[in-house]
C-alpha atoms as a PDB file:
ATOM      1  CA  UNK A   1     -23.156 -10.691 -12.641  1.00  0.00           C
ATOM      2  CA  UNK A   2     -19.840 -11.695 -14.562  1.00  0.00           C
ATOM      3  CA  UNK A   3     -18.296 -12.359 -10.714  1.00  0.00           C
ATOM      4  CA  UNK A   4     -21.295 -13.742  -8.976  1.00  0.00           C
ATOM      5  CA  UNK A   5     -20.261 -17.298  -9.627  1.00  0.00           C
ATOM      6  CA  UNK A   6     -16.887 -16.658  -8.337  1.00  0.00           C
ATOM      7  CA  UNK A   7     -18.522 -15.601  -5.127  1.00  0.00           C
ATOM      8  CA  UNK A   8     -20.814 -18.628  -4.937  1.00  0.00           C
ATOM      9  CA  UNK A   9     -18.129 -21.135  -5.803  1.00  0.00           C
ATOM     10  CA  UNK A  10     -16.125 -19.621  -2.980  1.00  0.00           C
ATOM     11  CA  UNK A  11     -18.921 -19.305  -0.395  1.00  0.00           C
ATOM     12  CA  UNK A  12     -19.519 -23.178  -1.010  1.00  0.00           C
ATOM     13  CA  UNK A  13     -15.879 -24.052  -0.657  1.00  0.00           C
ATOM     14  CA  UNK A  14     -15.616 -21.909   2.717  1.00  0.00           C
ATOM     15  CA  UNK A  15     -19.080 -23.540   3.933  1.00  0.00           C
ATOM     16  CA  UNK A  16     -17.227 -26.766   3.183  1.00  0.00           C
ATOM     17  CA  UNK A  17     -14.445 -26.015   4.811  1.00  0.00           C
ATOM     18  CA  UNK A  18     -15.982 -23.918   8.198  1.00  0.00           C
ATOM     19  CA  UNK A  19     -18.408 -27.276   8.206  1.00  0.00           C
ATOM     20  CA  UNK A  20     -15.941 -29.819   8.295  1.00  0.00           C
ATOM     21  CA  UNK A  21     -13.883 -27.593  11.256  1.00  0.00           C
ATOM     22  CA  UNK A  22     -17.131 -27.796  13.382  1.00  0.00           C
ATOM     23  CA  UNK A  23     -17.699 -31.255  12.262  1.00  0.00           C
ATOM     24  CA  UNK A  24     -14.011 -32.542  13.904  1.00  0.00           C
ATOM     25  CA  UNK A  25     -15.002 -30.377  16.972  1.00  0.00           C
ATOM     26  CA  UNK A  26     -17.902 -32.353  17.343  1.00  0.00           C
ATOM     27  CA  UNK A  27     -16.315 -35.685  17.160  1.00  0.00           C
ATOM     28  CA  UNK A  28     -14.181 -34.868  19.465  1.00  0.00           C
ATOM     29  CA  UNK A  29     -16.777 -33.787  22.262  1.00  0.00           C
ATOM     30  CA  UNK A  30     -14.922 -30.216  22.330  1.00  0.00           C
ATOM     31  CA  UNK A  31     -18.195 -28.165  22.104  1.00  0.00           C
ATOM     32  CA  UNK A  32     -18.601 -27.131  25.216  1.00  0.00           C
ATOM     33  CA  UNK A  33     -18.659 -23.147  24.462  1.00  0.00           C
ATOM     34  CA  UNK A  34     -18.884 -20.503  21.799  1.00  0.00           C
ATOM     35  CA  UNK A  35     -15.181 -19.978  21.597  1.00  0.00           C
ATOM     36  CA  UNK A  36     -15.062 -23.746  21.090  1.00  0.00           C
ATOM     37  CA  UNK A  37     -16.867 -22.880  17.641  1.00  0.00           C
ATOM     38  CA  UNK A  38     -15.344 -19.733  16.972  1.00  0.00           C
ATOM     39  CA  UNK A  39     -11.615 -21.198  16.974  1.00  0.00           C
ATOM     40  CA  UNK A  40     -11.737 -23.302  14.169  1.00  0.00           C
ATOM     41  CA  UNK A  41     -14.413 -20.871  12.353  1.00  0.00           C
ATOM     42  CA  UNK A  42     -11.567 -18.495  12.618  1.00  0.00           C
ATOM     43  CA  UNK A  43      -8.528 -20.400  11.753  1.00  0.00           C
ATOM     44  CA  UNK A  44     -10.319 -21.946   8.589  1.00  0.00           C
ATOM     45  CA  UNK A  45     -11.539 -18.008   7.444  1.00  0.00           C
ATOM     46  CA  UNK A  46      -8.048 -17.622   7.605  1.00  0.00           C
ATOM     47  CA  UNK A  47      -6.490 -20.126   5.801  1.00  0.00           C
ATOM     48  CA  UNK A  48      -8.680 -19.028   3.073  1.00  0.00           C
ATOM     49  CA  UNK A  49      -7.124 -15.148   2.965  1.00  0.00           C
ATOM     50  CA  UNK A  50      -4.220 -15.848   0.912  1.00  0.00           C
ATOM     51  CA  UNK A  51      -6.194 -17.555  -1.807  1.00  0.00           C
ATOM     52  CA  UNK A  52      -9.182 -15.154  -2.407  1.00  0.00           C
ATOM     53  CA  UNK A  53      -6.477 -12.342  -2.295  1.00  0.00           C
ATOM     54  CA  UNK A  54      -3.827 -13.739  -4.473  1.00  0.00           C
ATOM     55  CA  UNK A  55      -7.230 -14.522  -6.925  1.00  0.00           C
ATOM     56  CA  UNK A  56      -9.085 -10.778  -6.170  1.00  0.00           C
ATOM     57  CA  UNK A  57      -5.445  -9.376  -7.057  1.00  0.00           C
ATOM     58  CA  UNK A  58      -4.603 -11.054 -10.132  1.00  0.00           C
ATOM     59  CA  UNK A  59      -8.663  -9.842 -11.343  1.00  0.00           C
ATOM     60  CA  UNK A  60      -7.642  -6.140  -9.962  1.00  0.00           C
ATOM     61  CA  UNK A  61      -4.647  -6.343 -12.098  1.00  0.00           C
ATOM     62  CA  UNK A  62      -6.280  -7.464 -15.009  1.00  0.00           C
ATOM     63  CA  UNK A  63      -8.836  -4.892 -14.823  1.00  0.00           C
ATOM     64  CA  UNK A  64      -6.559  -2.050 -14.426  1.00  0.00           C
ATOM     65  CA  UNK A  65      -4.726  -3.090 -18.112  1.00  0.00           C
ATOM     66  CA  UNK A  66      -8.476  -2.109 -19.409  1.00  0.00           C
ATOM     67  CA  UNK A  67      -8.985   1.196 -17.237  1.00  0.00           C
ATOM     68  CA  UNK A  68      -6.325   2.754 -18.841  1.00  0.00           C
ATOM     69  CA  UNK A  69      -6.691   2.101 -22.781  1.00  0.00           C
ATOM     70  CA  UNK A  70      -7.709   4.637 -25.107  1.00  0.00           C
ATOM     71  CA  UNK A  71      -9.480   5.148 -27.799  1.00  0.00           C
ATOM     72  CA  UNK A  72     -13.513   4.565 -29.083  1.00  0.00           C
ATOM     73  CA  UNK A  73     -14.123   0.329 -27.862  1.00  0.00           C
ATOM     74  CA  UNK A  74     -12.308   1.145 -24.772  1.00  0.00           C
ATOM     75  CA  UNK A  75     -14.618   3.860 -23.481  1.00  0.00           C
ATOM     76  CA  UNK A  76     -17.616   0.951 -23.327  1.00  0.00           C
ATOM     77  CA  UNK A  77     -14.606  -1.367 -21.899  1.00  0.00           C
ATOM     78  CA  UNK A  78     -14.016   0.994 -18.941  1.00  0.00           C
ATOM     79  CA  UNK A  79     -17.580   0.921 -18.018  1.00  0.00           C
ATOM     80  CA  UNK A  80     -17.766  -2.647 -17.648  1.00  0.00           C
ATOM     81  CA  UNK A  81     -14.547  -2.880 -16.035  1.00  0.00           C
ATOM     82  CA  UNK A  82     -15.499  -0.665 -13.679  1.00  0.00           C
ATOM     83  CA  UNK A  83     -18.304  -2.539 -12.694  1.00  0.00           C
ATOM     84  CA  UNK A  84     -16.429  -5.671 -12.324  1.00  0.00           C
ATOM     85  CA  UNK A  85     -14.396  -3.834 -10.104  1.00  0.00           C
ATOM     86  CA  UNK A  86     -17.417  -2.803  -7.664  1.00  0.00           C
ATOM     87  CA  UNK A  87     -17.977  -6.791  -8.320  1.00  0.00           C
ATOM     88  CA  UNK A  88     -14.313  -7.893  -7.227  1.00  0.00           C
ATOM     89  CA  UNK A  89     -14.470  -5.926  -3.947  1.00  0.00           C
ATOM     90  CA  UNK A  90     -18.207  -7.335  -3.061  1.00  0.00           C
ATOM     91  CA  UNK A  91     -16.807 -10.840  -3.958  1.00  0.00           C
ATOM     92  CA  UNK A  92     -13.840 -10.169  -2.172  1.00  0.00           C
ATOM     93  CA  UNK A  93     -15.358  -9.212   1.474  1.00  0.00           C
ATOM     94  CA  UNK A  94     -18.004 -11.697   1.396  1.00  0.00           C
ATOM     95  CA  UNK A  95     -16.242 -15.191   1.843  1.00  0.00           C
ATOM     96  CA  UNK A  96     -13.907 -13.504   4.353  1.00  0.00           C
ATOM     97  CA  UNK A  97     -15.803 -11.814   6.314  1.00  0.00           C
ATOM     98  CA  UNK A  98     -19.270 -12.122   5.638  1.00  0.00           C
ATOM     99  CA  UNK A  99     -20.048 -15.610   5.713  1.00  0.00           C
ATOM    100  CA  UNK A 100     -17.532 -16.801   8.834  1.00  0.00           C
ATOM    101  CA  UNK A 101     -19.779 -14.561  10.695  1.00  0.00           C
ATOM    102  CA  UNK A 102     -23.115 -16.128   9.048  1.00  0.00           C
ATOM    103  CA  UNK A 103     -21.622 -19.139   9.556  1.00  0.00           C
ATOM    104  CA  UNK A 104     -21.118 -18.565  13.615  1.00  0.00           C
ATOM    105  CA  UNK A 105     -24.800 -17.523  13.957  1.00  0.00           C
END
């Protein structure tokens, strides 16, 4: 739950984004096929890599500091860490994968 608004905030931004790529298609009378949609679906899911990784990294990182104390508070730390992981990678695949193909259907 701690990541789930990390997910939504970036499935909003991407919608934004993969919306406004269709959008300029539009205008411009170039959607006359699928690949005419697909293109700019594509090259915005793209753009958007480098930011969810450099973010989904920095979390990983974080997250590993706090898998590997010891001691009595750090065995209850582990356990949420660890499912904050599990949360990371979920929030990770969604916008870049996920919801470009949503968004093409």
């Amino acid at each position: 739950m701690t990541l789930a608004s990390l997910a939504a905030e970036t499935t909003v931004i991407l919608f934004m984004f993969l919306d406004e790529a269709c959008s300029k298609q539009y205008k411009g009378n170039r959607l006359q096929s699928l690949s005419d949609i697909r293109d700019p679906v594509r090259e915005e899911a793209v753009l958007r890599v480098h930011p969810k990784i450099m973010t989904a990294t920095g979390i990983f990182l974080e997250l590993r500091l706090i898998m590997g104390n010891e001691g009595t508070e750090a065995d209850v730390m582990k356990h949420i860490a660890a499912s904050m992981i599990g949360e990371m990678v979920t929030a990770s695949i969604l916008p870049l994968f996920v919801i470009p193909a949503l968004f093409l259907i």
